[in-house]
C-alpha atoms as a PDB file:
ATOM      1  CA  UNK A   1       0.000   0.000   0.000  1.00  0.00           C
ATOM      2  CA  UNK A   2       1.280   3.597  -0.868  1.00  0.00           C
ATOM      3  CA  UNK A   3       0.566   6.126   1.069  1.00  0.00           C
ATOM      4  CA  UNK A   4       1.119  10.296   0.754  1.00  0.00           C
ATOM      5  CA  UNK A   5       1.703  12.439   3.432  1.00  0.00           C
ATOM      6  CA  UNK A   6       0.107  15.379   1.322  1.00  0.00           C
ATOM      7  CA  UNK A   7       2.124  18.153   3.850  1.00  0.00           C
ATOM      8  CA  UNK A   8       5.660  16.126   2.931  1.00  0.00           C
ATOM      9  CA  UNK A   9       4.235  16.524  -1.053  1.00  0.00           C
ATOM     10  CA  UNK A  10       3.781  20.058  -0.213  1.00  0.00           C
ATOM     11  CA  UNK A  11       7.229  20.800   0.632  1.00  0.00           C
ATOM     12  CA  UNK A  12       8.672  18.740  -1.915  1.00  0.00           C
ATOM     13  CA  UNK A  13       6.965  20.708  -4.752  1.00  0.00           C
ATOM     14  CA  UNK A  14       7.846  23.680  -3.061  1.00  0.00           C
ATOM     15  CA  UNK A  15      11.331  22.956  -2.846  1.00  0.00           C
ATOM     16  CA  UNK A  16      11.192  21.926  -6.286  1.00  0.00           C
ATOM     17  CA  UNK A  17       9.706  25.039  -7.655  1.00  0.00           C
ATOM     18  CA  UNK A  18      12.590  27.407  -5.567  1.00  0.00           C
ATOM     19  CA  UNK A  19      15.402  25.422  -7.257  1.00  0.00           C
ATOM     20  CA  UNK A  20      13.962  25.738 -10.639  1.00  0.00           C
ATOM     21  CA  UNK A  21      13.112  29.227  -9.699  1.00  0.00           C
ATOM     22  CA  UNK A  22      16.793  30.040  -8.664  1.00  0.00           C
ATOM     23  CA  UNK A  23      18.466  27.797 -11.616  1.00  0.00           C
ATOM     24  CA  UNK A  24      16.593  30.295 -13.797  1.00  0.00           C
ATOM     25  CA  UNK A  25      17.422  33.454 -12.726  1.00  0.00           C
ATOM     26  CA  UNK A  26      21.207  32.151 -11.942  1.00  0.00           C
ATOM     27  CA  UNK A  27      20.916  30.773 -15.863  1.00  0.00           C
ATOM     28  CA  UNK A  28      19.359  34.197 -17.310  1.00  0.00           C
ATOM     29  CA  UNK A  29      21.012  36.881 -15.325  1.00  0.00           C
ATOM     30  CA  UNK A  30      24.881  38.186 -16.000  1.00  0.00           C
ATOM     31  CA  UNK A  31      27.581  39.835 -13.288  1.00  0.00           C
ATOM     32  CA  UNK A  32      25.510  43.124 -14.198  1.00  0.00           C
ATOM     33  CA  UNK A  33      21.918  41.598 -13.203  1.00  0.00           C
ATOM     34  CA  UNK A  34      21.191  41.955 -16.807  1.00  0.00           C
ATOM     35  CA  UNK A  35      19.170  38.980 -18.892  1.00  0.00           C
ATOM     36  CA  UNK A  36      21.354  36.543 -21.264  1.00  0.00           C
ATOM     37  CA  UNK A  37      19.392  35.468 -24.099  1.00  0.00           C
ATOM     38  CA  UNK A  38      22.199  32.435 -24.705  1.00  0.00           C
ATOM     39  CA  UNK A  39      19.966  30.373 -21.601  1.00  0.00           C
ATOM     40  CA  UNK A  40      16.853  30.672 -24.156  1.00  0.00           C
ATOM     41  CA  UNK A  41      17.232  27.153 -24.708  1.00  0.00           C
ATOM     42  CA  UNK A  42      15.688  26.121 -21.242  1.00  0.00           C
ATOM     43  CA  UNK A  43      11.987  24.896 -22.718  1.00  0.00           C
ATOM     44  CA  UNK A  44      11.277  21.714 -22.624  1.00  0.00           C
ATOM     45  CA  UNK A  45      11.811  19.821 -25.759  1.00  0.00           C
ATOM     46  CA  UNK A  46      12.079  15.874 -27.316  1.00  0.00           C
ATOM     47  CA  UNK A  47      15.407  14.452 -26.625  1.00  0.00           C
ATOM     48  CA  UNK A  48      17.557  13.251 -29.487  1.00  0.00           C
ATOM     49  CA  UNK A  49      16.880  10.657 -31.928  1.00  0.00           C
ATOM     50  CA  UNK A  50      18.822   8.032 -34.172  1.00  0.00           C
ATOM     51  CA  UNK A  51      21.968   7.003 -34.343  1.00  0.00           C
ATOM     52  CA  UNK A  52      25.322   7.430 -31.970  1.00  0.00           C
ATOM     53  CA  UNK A  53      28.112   9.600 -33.582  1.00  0.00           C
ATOM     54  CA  UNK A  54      31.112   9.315 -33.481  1.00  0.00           C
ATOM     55  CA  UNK A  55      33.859  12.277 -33.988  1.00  0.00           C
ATOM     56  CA  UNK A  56      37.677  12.197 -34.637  1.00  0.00           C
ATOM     57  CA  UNK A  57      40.007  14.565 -32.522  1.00  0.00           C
ATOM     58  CA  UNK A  58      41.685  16.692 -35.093  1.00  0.00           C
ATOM     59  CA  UNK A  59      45.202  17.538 -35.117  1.00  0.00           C
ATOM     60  CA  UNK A  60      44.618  20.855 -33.217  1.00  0.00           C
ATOM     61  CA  UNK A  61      43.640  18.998 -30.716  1.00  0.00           C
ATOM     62  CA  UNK A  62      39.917  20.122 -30.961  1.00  0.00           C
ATOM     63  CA  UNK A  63      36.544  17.867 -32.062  1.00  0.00           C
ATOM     64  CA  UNK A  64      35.163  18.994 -35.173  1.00  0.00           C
ATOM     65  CA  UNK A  65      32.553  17.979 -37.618  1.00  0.00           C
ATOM     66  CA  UNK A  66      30.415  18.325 -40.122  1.00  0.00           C
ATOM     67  CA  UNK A  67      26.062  19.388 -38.800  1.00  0.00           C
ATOM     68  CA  UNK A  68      23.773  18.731 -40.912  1.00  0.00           C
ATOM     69  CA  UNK A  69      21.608  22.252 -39.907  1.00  0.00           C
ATOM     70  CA  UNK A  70      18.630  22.234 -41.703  1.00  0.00           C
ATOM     71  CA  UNK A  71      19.227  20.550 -44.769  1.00  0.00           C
ATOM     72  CA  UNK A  72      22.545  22.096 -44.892  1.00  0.00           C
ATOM     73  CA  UNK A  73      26.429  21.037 -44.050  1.00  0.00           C
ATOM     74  CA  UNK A  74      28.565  23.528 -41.593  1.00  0.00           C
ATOM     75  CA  UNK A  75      31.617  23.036 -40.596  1.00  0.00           C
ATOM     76  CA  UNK A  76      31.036  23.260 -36.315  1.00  0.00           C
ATOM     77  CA  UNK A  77      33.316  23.024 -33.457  1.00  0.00           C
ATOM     78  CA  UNK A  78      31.838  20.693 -30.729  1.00  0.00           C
ATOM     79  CA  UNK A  79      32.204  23.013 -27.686  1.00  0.00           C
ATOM     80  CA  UNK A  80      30.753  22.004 -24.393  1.00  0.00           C
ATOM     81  CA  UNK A  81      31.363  25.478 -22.901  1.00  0.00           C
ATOM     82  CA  UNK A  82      29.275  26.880 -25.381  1.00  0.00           C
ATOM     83  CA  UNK A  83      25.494  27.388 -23.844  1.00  0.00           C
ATOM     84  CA  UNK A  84      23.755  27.266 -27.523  1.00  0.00           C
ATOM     85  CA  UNK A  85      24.901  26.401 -30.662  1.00  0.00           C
ATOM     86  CA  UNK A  86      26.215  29.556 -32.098  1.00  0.00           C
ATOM     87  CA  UNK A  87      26.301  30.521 -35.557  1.00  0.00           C
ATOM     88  CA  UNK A  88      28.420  32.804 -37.678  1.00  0.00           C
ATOM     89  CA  UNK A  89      26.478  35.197 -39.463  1.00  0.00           C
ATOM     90  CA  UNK A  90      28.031  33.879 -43.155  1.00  0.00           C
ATOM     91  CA  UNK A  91      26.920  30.037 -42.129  1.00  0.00           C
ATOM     92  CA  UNK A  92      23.719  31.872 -40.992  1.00  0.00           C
ATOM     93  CA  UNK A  93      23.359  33.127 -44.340  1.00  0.00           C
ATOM     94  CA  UNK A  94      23.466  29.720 -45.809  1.00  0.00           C
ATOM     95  CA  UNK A  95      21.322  28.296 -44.047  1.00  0.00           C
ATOM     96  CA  UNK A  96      18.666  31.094 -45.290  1.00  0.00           C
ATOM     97  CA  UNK A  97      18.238  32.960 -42.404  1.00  0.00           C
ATOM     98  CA  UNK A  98      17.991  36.559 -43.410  1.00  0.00           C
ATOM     99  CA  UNK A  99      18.778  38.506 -40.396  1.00  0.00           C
ATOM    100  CA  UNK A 100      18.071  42.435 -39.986  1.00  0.00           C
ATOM    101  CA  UNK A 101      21.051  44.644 -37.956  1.00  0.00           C
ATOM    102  CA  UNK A 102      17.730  44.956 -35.514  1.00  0.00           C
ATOM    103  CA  UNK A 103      17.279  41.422 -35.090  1.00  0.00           C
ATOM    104  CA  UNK A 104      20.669  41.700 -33.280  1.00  0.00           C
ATOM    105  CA  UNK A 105      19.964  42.937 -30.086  1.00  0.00           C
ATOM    106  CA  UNK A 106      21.373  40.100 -27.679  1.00  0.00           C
ATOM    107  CA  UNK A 107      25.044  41.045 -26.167  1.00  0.00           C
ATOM    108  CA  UNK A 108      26.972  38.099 -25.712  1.00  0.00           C
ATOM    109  CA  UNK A 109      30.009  37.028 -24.170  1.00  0.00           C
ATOM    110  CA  UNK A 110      32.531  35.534 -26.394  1.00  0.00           C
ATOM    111  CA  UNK A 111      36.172  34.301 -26.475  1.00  0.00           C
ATOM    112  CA  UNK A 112      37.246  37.339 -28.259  1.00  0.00           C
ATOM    113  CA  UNK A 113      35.031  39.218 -26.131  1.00  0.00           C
ATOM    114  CA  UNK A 114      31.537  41.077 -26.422  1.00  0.00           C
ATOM    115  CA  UNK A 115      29.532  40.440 -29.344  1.00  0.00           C
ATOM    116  CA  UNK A 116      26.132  41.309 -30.748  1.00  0.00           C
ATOM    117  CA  UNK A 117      23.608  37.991 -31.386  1.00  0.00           C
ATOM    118  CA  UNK A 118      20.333  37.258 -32.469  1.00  0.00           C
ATOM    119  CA  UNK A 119      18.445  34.088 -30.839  1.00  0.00           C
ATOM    120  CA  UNK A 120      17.268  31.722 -33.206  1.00  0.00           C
ATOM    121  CA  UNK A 121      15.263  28.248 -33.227  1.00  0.00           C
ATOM    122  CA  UNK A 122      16.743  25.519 -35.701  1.00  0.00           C
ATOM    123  CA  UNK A 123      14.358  23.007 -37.074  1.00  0.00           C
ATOM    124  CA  UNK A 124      16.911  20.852 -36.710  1.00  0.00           C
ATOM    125  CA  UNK A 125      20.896  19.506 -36.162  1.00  0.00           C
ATOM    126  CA  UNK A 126      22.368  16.295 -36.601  1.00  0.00           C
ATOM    127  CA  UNK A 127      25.494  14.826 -36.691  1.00  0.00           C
ATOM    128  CA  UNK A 128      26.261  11.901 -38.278  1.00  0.00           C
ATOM    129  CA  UNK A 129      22.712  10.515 -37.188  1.00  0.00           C
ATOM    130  CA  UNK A 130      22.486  12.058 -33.826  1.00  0.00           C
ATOM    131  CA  UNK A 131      19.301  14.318 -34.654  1.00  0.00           C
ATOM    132  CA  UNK A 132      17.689  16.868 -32.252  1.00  0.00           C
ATOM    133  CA  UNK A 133      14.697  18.862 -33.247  1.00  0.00           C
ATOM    134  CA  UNK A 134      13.850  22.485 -32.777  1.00  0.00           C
ATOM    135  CA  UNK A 135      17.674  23.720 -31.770  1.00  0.00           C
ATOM    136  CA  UNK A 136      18.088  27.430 -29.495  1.00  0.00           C
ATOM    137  CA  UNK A 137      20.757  29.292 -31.167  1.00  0.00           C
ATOM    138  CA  UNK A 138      22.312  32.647 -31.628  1.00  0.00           C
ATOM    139  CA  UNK A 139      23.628  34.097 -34.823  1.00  0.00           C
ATOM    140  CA  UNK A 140      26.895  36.260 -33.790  1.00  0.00           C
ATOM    141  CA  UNK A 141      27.109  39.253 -35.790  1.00  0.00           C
ATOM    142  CA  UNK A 142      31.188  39.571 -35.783  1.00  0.00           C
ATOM    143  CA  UNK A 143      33.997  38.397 -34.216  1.00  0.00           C
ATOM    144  CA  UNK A 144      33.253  34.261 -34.380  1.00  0.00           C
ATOM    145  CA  UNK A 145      35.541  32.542 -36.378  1.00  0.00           C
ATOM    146  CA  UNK A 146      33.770  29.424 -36.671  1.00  0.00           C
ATOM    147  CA  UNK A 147      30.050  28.360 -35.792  1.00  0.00           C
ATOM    148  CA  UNK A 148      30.050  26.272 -32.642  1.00  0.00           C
ATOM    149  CA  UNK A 149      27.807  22.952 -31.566  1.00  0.00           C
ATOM    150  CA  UNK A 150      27.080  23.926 -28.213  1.00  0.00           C
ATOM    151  CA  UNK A 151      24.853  22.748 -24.865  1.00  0.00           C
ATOM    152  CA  UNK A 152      21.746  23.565 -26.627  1.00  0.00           C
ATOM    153  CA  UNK A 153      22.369  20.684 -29.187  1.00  0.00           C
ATOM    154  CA  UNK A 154      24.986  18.448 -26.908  1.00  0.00           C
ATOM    155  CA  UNK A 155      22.552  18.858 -23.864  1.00  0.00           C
ATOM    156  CA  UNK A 156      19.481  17.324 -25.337  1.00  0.00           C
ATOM    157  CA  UNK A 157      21.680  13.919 -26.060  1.00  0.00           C
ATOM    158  CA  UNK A 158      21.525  10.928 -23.729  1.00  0.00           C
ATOM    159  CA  UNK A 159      25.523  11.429 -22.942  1.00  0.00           C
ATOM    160  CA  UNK A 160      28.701  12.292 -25.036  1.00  0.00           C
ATOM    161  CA  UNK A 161      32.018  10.870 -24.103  1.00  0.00           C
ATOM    162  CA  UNK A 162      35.373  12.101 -24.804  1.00  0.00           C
ATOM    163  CA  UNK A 163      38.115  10.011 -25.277  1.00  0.00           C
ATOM    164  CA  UNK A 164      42.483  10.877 -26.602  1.00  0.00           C
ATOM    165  CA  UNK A 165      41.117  10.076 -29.982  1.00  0.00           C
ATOM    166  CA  UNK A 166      37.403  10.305 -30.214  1.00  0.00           C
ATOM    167  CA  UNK A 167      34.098  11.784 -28.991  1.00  0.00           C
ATOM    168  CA  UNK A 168      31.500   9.859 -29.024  1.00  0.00           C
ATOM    169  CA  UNK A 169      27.446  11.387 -28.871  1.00  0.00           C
ATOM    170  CA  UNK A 170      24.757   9.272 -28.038  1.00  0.00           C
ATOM    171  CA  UNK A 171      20.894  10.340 -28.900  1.00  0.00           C
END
């Protein structure tokens, strides 16, 4: 027989509800107190579907590959510190996305420093089989050398595993 203490339910949904409260704010608020649209990708969504993945460390040292980005190939670095996938504006471009200097209105934090971005939604990103559906992302305006496959993708996977030679991403 199960039984539910209804007060002990209570505080457990109210604990719940403070640390999802708190990870939010803590997610979507800078040094400054100011919102980061890079935690957009918190909504709910379907996890991953298809195949594992597997990528080859390249000489540099870093994991990159090929994302198929709706319906298109770019060139990505896999980059776990990255909070969404980010896009340079020219891969942007290719993939059709036709992007007013308005539409730009995020600030982000990048390795070269501050940066302009727009958020974006993918339909959707796979690699090598590893397919998530409706992708957060931000378009960088300048200064990103090379698009990036960040949390927002990587996140929604069962697990990933780095190895000397290989990463691995399961769906």
């Amino acid at each position: 027989m199960v039984r539910f203490d209804f007060s002990s339910v209570a505080v457990v949904a109210l604990a719940v509800a403070s640390s999802l409260s708190a990870a939010f704010w803590l997610n979507h608020l800078d040094d400054n107190g100011e919102a980061q649209a890079a935690s957009a990708y918190v909504a709910l969504a379907p996890s991953a579907s298809g195949d594992a993945a597997q990528i080859v460390r390249a000489a540099d040292g870093h994991y990159w590959t090929q994302a198929n980005i709706d319906g298109h190939a770019i060139r990505v670095l896999v980059d776990t510190g990255a909070s969404v996938v980010a896009l340079t504006r020219e891969d942007a471009l290719r993939l059709g996305l036709s992007l007013k200097p308005a539409d730009f209105s995020t600030t982000v934090t990048t390795a070269s420093g501050p940066a302009r971005a727009a958020a974006v939604e993918l339909k959707s990103v796979s690699v090598a089989g590893a397919r998530v559906e409706r992708v957060a992302a931000l378009v960088v305006e300048s200064g990103l050398p090379n698009s990036l496959l960040g949390m927002s993708y990587l996140g929604r996977l069962s697990g990933f595993q780095a190895t000397p030679a290989t990463l691995t991403l399961q769906p």
